[in-house]
Protein backbone atom coordinates (compact mmCIF):
# COMPACT_ATOMS: atom_id res chain seq x y z
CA UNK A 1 0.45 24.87 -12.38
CA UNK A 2 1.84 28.29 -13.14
CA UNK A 3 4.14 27.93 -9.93
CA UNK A 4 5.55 24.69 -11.30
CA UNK A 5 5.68 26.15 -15.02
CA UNK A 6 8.01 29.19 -13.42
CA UNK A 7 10.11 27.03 -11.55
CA UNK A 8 10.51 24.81 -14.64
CA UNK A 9 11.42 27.87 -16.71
CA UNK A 10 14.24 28.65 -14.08
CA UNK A 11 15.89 25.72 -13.61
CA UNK A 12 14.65 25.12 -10.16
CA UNK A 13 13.32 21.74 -10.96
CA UNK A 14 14.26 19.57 -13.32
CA UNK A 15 12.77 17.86 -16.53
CA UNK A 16 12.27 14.64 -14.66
CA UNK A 17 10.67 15.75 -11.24
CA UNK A 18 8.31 18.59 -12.92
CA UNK A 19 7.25 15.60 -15.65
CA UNK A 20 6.23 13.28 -11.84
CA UNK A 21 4.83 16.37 -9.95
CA UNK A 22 2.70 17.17 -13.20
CA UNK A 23 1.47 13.99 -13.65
CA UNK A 24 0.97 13.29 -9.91
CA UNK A 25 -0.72 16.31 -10.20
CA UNK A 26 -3.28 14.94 -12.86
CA UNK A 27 -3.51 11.55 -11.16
CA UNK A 28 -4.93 13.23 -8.18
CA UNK A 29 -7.64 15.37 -9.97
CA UNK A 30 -9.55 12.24 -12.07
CA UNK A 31 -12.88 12.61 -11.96
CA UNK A 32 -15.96 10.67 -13.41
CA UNK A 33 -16.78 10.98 -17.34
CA UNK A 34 -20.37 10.36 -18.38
CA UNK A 35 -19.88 11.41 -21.61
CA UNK A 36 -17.59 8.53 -22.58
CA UNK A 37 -20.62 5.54 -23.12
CA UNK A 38 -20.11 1.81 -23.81
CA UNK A 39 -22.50 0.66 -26.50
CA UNK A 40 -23.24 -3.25 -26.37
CA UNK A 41 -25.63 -3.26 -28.82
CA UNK A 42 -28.07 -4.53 -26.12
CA UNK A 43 -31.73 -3.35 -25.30
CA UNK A 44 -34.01 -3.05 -22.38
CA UNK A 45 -35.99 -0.76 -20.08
CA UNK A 46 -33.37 0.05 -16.59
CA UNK A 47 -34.63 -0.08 -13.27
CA UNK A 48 -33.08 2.49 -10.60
CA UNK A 49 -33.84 1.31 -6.81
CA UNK A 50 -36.51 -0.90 -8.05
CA UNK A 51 -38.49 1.79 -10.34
CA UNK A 52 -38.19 1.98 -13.93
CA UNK A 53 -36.04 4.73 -15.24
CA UNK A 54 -37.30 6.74 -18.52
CA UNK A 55 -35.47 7.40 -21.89
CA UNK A 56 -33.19 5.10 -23.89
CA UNK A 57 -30.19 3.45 -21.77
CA UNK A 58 -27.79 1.44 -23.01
CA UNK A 59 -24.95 -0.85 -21.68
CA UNK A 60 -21.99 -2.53 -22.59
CA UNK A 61 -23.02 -5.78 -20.88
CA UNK A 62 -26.49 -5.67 -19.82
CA UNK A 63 -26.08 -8.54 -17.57
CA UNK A 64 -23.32 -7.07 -15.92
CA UNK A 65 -19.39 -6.48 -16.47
CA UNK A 66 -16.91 -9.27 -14.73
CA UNK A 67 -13.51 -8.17 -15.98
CA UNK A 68 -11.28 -5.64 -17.97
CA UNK A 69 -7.88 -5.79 -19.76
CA UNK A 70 -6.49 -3.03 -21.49
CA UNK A 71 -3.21 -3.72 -23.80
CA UNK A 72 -0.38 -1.81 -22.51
CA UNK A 73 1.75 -0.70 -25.82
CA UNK A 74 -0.74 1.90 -27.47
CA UNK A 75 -3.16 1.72 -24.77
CA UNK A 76 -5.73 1.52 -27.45
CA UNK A 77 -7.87 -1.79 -26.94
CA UNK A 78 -10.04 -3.24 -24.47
CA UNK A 79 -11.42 -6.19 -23.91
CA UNK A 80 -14.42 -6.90 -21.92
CA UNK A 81 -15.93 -9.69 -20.39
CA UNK A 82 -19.94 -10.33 -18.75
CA UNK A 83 -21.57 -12.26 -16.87
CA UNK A 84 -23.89 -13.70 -19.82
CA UNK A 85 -19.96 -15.30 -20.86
CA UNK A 86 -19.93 -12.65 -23.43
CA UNK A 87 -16.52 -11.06 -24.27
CA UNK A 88 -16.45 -7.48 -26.58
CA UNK A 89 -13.47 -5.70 -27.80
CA UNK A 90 -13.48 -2.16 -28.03
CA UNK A 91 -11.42 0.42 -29.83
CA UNK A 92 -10.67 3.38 -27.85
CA UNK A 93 -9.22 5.50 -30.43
CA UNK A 94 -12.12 5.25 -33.02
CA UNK A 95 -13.35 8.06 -34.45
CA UNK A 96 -16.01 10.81 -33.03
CA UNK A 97 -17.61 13.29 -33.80
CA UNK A 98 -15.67 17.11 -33.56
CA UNK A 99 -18.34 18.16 -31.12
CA UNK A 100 -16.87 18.17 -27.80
CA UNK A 101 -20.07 18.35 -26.24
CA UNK A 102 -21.38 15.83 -27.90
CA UNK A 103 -21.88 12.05 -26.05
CA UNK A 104 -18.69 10.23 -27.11
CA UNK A 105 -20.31 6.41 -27.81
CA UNK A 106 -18.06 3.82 -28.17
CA UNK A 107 -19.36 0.31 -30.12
CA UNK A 108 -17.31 -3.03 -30.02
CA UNK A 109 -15.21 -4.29 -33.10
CA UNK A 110 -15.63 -7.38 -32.26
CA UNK A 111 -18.06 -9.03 -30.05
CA UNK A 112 -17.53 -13.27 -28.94
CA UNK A 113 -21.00 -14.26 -28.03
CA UNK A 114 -22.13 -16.94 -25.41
CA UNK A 115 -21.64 -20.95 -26.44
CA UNK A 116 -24.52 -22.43 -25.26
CA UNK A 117 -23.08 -26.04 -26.71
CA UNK A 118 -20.87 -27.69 -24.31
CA UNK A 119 -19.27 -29.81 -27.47
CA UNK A 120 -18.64 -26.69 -29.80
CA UNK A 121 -18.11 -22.86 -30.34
CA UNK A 122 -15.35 -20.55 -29.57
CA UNK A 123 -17.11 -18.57 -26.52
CA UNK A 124 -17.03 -19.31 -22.85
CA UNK A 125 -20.14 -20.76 -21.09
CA UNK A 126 -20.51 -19.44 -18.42
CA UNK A 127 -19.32 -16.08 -17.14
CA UNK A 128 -15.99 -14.84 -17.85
CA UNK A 129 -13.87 -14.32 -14.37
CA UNK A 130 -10.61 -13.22 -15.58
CA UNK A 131 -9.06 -11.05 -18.92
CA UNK A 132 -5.60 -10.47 -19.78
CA UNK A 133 -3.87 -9.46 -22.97
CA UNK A 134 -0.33 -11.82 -24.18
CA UNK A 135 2.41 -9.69 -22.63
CA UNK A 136 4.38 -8.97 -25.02
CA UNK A 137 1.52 -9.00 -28.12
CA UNK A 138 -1.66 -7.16 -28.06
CA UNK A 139 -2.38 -9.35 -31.11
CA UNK A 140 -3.72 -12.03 -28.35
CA UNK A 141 -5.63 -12.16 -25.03
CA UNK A 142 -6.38 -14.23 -22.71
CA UNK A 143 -9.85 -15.43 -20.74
CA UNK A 144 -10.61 -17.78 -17.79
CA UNK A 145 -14.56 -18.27 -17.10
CA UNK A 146 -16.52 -20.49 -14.78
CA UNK A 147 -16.81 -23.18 -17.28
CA UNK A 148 -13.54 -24.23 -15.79
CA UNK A 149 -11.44 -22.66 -19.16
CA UNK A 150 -8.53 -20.91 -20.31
CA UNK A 151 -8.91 -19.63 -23.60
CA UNK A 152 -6.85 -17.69 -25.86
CA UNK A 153 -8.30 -15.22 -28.38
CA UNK A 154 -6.77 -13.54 -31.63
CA UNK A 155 -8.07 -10.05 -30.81
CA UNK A 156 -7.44 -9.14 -34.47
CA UNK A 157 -10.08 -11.90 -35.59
CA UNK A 158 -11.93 -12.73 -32.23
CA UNK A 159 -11.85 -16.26 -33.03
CA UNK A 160 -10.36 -18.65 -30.27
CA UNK A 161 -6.44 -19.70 -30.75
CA UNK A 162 -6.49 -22.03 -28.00
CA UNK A 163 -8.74 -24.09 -25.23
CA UNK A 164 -7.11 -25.50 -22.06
CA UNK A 165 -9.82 -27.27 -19.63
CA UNK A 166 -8.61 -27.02 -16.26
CA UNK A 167 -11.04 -29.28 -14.44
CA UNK A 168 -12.30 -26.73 -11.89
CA UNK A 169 -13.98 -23.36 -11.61
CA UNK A 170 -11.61 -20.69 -12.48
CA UNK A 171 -11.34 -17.68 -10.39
CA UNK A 172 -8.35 -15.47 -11.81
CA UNK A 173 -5.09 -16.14 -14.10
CA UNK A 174 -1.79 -13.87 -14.32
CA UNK A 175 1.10 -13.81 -17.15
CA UNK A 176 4.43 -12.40 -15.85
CA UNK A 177 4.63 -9.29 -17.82
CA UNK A 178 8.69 -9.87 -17.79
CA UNK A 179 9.43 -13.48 -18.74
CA UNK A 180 10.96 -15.37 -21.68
CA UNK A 181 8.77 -18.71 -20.88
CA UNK A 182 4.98 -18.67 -21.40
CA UNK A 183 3.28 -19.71 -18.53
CA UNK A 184 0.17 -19.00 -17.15
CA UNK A 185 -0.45 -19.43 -13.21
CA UNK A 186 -4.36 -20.04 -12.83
CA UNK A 187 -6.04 -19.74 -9.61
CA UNK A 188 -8.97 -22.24 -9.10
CA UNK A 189 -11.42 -24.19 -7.17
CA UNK A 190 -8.60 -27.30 -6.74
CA UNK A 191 -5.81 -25.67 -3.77
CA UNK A 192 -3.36 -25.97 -6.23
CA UNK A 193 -1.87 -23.59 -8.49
CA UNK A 194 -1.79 -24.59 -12.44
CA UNK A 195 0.81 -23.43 -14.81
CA UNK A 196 -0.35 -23.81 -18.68
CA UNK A 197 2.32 -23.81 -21.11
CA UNK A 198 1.18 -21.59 -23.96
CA UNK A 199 3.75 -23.57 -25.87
CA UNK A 200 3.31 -26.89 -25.43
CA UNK A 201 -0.86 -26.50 -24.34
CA UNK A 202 0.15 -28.76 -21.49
CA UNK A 203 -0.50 -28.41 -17.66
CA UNK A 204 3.12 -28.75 -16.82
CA UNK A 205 3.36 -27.88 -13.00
CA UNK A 206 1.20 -27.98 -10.13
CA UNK A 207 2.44 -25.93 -6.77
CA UNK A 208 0.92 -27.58 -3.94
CA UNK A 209 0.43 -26.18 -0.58
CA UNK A 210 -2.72 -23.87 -0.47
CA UNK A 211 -5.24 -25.04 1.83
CA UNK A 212 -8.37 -24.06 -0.17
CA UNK A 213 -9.16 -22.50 -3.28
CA UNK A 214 -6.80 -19.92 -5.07
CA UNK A 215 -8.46 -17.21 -5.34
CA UNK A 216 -5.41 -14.14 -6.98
CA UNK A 217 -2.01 -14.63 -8.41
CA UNK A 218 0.35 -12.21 -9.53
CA UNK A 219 4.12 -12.55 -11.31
CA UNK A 220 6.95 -10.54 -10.08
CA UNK A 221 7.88 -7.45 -12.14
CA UNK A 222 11.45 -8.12 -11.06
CA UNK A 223 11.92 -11.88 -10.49
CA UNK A 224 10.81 -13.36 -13.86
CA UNK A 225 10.14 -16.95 -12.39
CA UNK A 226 8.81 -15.88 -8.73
CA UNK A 227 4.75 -15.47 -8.28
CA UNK A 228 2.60 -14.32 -5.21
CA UNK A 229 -0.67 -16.24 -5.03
CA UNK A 230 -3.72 -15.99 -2.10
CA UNK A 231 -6.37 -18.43 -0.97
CA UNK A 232 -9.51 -18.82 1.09
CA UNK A 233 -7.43 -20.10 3.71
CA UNK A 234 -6.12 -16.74 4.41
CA UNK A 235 -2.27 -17.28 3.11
CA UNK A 236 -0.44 -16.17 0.30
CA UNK A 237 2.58 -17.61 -0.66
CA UNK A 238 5.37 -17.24 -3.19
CA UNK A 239 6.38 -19.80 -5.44
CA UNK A 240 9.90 -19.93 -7.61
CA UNK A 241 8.88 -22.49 -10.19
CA UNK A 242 12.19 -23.53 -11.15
CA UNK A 243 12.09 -25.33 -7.72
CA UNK A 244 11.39 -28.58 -7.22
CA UNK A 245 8.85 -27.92 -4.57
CA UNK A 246 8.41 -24.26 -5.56
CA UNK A 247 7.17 -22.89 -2.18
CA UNK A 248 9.33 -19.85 -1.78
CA UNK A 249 7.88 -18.49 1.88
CA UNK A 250 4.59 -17.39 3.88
CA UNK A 251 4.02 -13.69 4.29
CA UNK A 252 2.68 -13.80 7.78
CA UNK A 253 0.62 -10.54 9.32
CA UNK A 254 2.30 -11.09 12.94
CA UNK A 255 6.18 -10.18 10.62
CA UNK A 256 6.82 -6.97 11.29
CA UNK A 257 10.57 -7.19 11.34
CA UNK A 258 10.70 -10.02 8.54
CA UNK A 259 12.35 -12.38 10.96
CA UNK A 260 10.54 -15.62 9.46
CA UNK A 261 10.70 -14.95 5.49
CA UNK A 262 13.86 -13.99 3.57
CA UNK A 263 12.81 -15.38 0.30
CA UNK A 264 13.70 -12.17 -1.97
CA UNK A 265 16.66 -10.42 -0.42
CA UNK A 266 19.23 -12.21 -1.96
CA UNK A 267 20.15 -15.37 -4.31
CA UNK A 268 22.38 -18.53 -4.09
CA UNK A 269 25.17 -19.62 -6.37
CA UNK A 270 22.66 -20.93 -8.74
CA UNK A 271 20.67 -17.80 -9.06
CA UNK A 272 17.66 -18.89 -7.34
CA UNK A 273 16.46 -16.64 -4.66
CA UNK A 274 17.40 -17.55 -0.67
CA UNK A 275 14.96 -19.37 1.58
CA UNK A 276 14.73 -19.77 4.62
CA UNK A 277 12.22 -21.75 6.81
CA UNK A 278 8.40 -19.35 7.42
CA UNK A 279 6.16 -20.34 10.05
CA UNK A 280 3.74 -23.18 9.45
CA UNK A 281 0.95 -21.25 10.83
CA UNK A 282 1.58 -17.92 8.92
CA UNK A 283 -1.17 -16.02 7.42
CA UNK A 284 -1.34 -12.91 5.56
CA UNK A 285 -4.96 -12.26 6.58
CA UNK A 286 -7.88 -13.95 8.60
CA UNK A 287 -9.69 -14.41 5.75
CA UNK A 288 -9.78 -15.66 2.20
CA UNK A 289 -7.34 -13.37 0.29
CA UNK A 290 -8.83 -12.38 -3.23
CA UNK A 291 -6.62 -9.84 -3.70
CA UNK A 292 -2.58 -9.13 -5.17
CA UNK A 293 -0.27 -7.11 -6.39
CA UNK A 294 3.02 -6.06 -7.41
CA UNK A 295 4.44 -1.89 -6.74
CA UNK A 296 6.15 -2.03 -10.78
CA UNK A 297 9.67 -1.82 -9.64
CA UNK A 298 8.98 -5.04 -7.55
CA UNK A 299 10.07 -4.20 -4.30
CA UNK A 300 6.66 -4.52 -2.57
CA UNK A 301 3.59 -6.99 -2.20
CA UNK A 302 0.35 -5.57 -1.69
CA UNK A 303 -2.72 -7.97 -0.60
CA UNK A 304 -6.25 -7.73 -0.15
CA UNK A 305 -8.36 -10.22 1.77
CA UNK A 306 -12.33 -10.63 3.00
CA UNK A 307 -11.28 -9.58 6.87
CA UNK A 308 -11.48 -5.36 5.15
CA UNK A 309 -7.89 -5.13 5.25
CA UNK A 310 -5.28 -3.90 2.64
CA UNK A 311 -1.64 -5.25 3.81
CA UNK A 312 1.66 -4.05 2.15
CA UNK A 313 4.65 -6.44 2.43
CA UNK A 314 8.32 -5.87 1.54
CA UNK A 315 8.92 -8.06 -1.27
CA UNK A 316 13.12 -8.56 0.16
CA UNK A 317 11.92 -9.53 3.29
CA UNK A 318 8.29 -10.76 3.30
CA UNK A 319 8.43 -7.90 6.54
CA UNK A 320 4.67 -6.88 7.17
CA UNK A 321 4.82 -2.87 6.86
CA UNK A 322 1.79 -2.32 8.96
CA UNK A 323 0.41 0.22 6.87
CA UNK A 324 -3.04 1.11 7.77
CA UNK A 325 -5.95 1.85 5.48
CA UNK A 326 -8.78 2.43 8.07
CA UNK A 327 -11.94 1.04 8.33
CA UNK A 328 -13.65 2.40 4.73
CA UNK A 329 -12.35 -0.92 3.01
CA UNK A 330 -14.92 -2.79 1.20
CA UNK A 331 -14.44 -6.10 0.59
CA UNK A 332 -17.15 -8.93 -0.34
CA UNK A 333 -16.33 -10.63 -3.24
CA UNK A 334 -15.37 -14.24 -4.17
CA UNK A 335 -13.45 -12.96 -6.90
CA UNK A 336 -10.58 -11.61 -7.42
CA UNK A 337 -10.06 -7.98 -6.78
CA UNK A 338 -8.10 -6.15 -9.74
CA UNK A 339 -6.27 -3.21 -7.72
CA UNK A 340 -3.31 -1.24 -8.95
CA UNK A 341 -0.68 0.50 -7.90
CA UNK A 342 0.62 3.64 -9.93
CA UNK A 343 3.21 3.02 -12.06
CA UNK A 344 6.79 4.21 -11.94
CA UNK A 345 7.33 7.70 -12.30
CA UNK A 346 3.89 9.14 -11.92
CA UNK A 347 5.02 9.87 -8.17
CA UNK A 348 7.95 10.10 -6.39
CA UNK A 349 9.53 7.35 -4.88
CA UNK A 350 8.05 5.64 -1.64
CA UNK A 351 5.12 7.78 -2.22
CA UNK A 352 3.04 5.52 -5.07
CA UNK A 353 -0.73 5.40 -4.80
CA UNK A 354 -2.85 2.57 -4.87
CA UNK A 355 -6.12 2.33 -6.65
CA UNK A 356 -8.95 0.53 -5.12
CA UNK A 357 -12.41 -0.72 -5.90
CA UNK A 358 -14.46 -0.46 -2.71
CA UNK A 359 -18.14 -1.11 -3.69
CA UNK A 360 -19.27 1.81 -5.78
CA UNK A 361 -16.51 3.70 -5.31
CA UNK A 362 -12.68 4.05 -6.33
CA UNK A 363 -10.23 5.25 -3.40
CA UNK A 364 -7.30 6.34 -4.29
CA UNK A 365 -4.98 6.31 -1.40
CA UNK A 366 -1.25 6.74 -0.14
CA UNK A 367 0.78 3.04 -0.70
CA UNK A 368 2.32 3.53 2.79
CA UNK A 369 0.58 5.94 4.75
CA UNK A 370 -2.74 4.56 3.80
CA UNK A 371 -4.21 8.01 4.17
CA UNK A 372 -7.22 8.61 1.20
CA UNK A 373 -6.23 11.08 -1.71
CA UNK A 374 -9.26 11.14 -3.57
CA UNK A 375 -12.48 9.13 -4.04
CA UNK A 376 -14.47 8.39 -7.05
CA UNK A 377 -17.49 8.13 -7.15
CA UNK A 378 -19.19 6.26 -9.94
CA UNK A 379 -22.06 8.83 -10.89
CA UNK A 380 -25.84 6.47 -10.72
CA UNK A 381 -27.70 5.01 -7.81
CA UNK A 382 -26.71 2.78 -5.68
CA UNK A 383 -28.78 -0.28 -7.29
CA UNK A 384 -29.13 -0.97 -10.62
CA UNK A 385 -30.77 -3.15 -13.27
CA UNK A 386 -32.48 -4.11 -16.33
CA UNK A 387 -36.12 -5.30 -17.94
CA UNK A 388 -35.77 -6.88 -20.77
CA UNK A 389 -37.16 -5.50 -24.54
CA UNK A 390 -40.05 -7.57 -24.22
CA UNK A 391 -41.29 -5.79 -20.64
CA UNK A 392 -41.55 -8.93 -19.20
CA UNK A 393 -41.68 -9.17 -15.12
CA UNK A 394 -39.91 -11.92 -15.26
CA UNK A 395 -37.18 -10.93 -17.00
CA UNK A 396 -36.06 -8.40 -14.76
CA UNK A 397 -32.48 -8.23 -12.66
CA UNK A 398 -31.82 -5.89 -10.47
CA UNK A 399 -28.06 -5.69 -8.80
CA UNK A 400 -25.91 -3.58 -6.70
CA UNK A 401 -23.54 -0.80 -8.80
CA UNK A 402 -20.49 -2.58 -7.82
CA UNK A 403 -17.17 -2.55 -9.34
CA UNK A 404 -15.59 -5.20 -10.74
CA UNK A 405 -12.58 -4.40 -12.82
CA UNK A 406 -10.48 -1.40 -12.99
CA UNK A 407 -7.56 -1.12 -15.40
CA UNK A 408 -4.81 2.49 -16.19
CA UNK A 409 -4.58 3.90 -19.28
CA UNK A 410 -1.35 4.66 -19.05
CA UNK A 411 -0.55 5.37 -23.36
CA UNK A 412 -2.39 5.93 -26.36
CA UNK A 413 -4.85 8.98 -26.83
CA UNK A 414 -2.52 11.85 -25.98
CA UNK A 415 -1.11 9.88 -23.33
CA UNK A 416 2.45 10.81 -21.90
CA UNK A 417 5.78 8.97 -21.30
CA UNK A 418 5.40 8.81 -17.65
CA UNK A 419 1.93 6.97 -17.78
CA UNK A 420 -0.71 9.53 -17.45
CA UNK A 421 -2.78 10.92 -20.20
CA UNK A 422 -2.86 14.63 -20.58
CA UNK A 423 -5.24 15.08 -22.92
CA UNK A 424 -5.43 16.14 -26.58
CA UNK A 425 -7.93 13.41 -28.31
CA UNK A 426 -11.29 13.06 -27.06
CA UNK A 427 -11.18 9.65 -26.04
CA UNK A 428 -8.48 9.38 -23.97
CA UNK A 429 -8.64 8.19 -20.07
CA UNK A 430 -6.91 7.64 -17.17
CA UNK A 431 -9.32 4.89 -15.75
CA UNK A 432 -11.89 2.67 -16.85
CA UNK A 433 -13.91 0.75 -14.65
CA UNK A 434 -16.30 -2.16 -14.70
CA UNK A 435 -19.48 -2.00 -13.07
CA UNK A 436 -22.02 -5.05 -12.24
CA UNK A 437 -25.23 -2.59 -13.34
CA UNK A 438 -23.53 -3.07 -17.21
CA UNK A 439 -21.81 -0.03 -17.26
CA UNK A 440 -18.28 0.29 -18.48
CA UNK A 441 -16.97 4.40 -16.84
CA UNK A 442 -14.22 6.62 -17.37
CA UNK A 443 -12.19 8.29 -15.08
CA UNK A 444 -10.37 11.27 -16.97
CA UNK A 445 -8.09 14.36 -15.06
CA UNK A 446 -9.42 17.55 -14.61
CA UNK A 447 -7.72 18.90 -16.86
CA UNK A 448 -8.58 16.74 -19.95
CA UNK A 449 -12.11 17.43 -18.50
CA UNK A 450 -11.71 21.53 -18.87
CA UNK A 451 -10.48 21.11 -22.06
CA UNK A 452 -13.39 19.45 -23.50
CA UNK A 453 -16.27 22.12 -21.96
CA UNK A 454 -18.53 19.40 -21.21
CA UNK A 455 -21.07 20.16 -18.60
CA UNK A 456 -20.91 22.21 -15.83
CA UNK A 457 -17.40 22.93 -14.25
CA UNK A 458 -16.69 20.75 -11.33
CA UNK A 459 -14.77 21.21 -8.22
CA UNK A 460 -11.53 19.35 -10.03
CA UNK A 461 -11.78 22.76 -12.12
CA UNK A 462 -9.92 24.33 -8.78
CA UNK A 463 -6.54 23.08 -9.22
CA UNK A 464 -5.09 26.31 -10.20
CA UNK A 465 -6.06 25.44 -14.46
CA UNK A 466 -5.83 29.48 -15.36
CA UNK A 467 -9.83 29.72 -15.44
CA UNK A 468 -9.22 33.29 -16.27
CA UNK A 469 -8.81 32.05 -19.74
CA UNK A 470 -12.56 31.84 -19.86
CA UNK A 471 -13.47 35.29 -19.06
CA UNK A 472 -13.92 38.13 -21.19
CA UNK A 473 -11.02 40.10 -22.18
CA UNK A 474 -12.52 43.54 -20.66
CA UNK A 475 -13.45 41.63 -17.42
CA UNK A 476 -9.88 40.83 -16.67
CA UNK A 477 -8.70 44.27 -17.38
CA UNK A 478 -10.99 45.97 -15.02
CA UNK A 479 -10.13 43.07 -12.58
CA UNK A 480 -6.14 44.05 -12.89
CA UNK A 481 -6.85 47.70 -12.78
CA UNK A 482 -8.85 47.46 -9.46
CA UNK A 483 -6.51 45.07 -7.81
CA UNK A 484 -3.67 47.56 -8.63
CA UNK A 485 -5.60 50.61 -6.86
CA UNK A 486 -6.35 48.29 -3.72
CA UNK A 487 -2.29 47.71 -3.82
CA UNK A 488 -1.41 51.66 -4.42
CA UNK A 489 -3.59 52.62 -1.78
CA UNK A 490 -1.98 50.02 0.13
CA UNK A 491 1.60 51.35 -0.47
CA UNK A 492 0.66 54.77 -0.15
CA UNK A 493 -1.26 54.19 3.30
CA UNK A 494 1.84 52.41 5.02
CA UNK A 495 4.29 55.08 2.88
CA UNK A 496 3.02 58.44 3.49
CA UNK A 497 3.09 57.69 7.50
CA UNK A 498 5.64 60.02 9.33
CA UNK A 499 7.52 57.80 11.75
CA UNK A 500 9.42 59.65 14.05
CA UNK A 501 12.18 58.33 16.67
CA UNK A 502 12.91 59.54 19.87
């Protein structure tokens, strides 16, 4: 840091590539935070690897945490959602105590509790698969649950706005973060994708051609009307819904050249992007793909799918980039997966990281190199569960510590312009994940970490963060004075040599 800090100071690099290198700096260095705690409200006795644990626990869903959305403009709410259909909304700037070694808990402001009535109440039913917040309004947010539901929520009041029944089990939903219309693409049991007009409340499109059920979706950051979604069937294809049959293209894994997809490089006179005629038998992976993103300047598709393979795609060309993550990848659920990648201007260009939730762990790797940067490793064992109040055998549920949900604070609580908070309030964090033991974590930089003297130090405490600060004053002088001798006697040993030519 004191390198970069010189070479800022003499013009050697400028405002806008010492702002990236800082922050990919501090996106490289996050490391767990135990002492920022989700408090649900809920009770029981927890069970670690089948014993029970002593001392009070607490959780923010004690049956488990399905999904996460954080609101984008102050980075300041989240929204949570379990698998008891619960949904809690949590304020991440409230206030704390001044100790900074003190446990920061935080407690929902609102809470949406289970309907057990199929005919009435706002809440979901069964467990919630899916959250997202209105893109241009953190004022609303939306949920999709197995009770084969969209709902949207005032998060203000935490009172239902709107109910859409979709007729099947819902697995994921996305809302183009870019777009003038208000359409939702859900992913469900049925193979075909439904649009819901938040407008008009209607289901006003149906894209046919999945083979099974639709298991991700995600909008273009660039192309307001184009969408990526994935199915069991092991395809993901791209839609433009102003189409009349919307299909777009197949990415297919055997494209390395993009010879058979052209969807995105260009448009016609109309506006619409180019198409030309993909494969039949395409398929992005050999196995259901529950897993999709956007980079945030558009220009590439990353997918995830149940074969343990990550796949980047060149959104121009639908051109397979063969990167190659290795064999770590985790990948067993039905659900969707909610990677990331980072977002513009955290690192330079063609080097962006992706963010992924294998099992208990977050890797954090390079987009195209699919070398590992970091991992992150959620601190508890490896199985987790409850008992309820009561003590009750029966009542006990033990599950793997998987996670479920992971969503960037990139704003709000000292965070900066380019995305990454660098500390200054107490609460702020890079990363929060979801975990099916209850457990809502944080992720925070090393630095924000140092700052706050919780703990012991940690090996993130390396990265050159002027430790020396922490010693005592006379310490550092009698450290300078003998490191000065060593380099005099140094001098003087190579310096008072006679050399002599002949």
């Amino acid at each position: 840091m004191n390198r970069l800090l010189f070479e800022r100071s003499t013009g050697n690099v400028g405002p806008n590539a010492f702002a990236r290198l800082h922050a990919a700096s501090l996106v490289t260095s996050l490391w767990a935070a135990p002492e920022y705690r989700f408090d649900g409200g809920e009770r029981g006795a927890a069970v670690h690897d089948g014993e029970l644990s002593p001392g009070n626990h607490i959780w923010a869903h004690q049956s488990g945490v399905n999904a996460l959305a954080l609101e984008r403009f102050e980075g300041r709410i989240l929204v949570s959602g379990g698998s008891d259909a619960s949904i809690k909304i949590w304020d991440l700037e409230q206030y704390q105590s001044p100790d900074q070694v003190s446990i920061n808990t935080f407690k929902p402001t609102g809470t949406i509790p289970r309907c057990s009535s199929p005919s009435g109440g706002n809440g979901h039913r069964f467990g919630v698969t899916h959250l997202s917040f209105y893109p241009f309004d953190s004022a609303a947010f939306l949920s999709t649950s197995f009770d084969q539901t969209l709902k949207l929520w005032s998060t203000d009041a935490a009172k239902v706005s709107g109910s859409f029944q979709l007729g099947s089990k819902v697995y994921t939903h996305a809302v183009s973060p870019i777009a003038s219309h208000l359409l939702v693409a859900c992913g469900t049991q049925h193979p075909a994708v439904r649009l819901v007009d938040l407008r008009s409340g209607a289901n006003v499109q149906s894209l046919s051609g999945h083979g099974g059920a639709v298991l991700s979706a995600s909008w273009s950051p660039r192309h307001e009307h184009v969408l990526a979604t994935g199915s069991v069937d092991g395809t993901v294809r791209l839609w433009d819904i102003r189409r009349a049959g919307g299909a777009i293209g197949l990415l297919d894994l055997e494209d390395s050249l993009g010879l058979y997809y052209n969807g995105l490089l260009g448009v016609d006179g109309t506006g619409r992007p180019m198409v030309r005629r993909s494969r039949l038998s395409a398929k992005a992976h050999s196995a259901p793909v529950n897993g999709l993103t956007w980079t945030d300047d558009g220009n590439y598709i990353v997918s995830a799918g149940h074969d343990r393979r990550i796949r980047v795609w060149d959104a121009a060309t639908g051109r397979n980039t063969l990167a190659s993550f290795g064999p770590s990848i985790q990948n067993n659920q039905l659900s969707g997966v909610t990677m990331f990648t980072s977002p513009q201007g955290v690192t330079p260009p063609g080097k962006e990281l992706l963010f992924w939730p294998n099992e208990s762990e977050v890797l954090v790797m390079d987009l195209h190199e699919g070398t590992i940067i970091t991992r992150l490793r959620s601190v508890g064992p490896s199985t987790a569960g409850v008992r309820s109040a009561s003590g009750a055998r029966g009542g006990e549920r033990t599950v793997r510590n998987r996670i479920t949900s992971l969503v960037w604070r990139g704003s709000g609580g000292g965070g900066s312009s380019s995305g990454v908070v660098t500390g200054g309030s107490n609460t702020s964090a890079a990363i929060y994940s979801a975990h099916l033991d209850g457990q809502i974590r944080a992720w925070v930089p090393a630095l924000s970490r140092k700052s706050e003297r919780f703990g012991s130090k940690h090996e993130g405490d390396s990265l050159d963060l002027d430790d020396d600060d922490d010693e005592d004053p006379d310490q550092k002088g009698e450290d300078r004075a003998k490191k000065r001798k060593a380099l005099d006697d140094v001098f003087k040993s190579l310096m008072g040599k006679q050399i002599t030519f002949s």
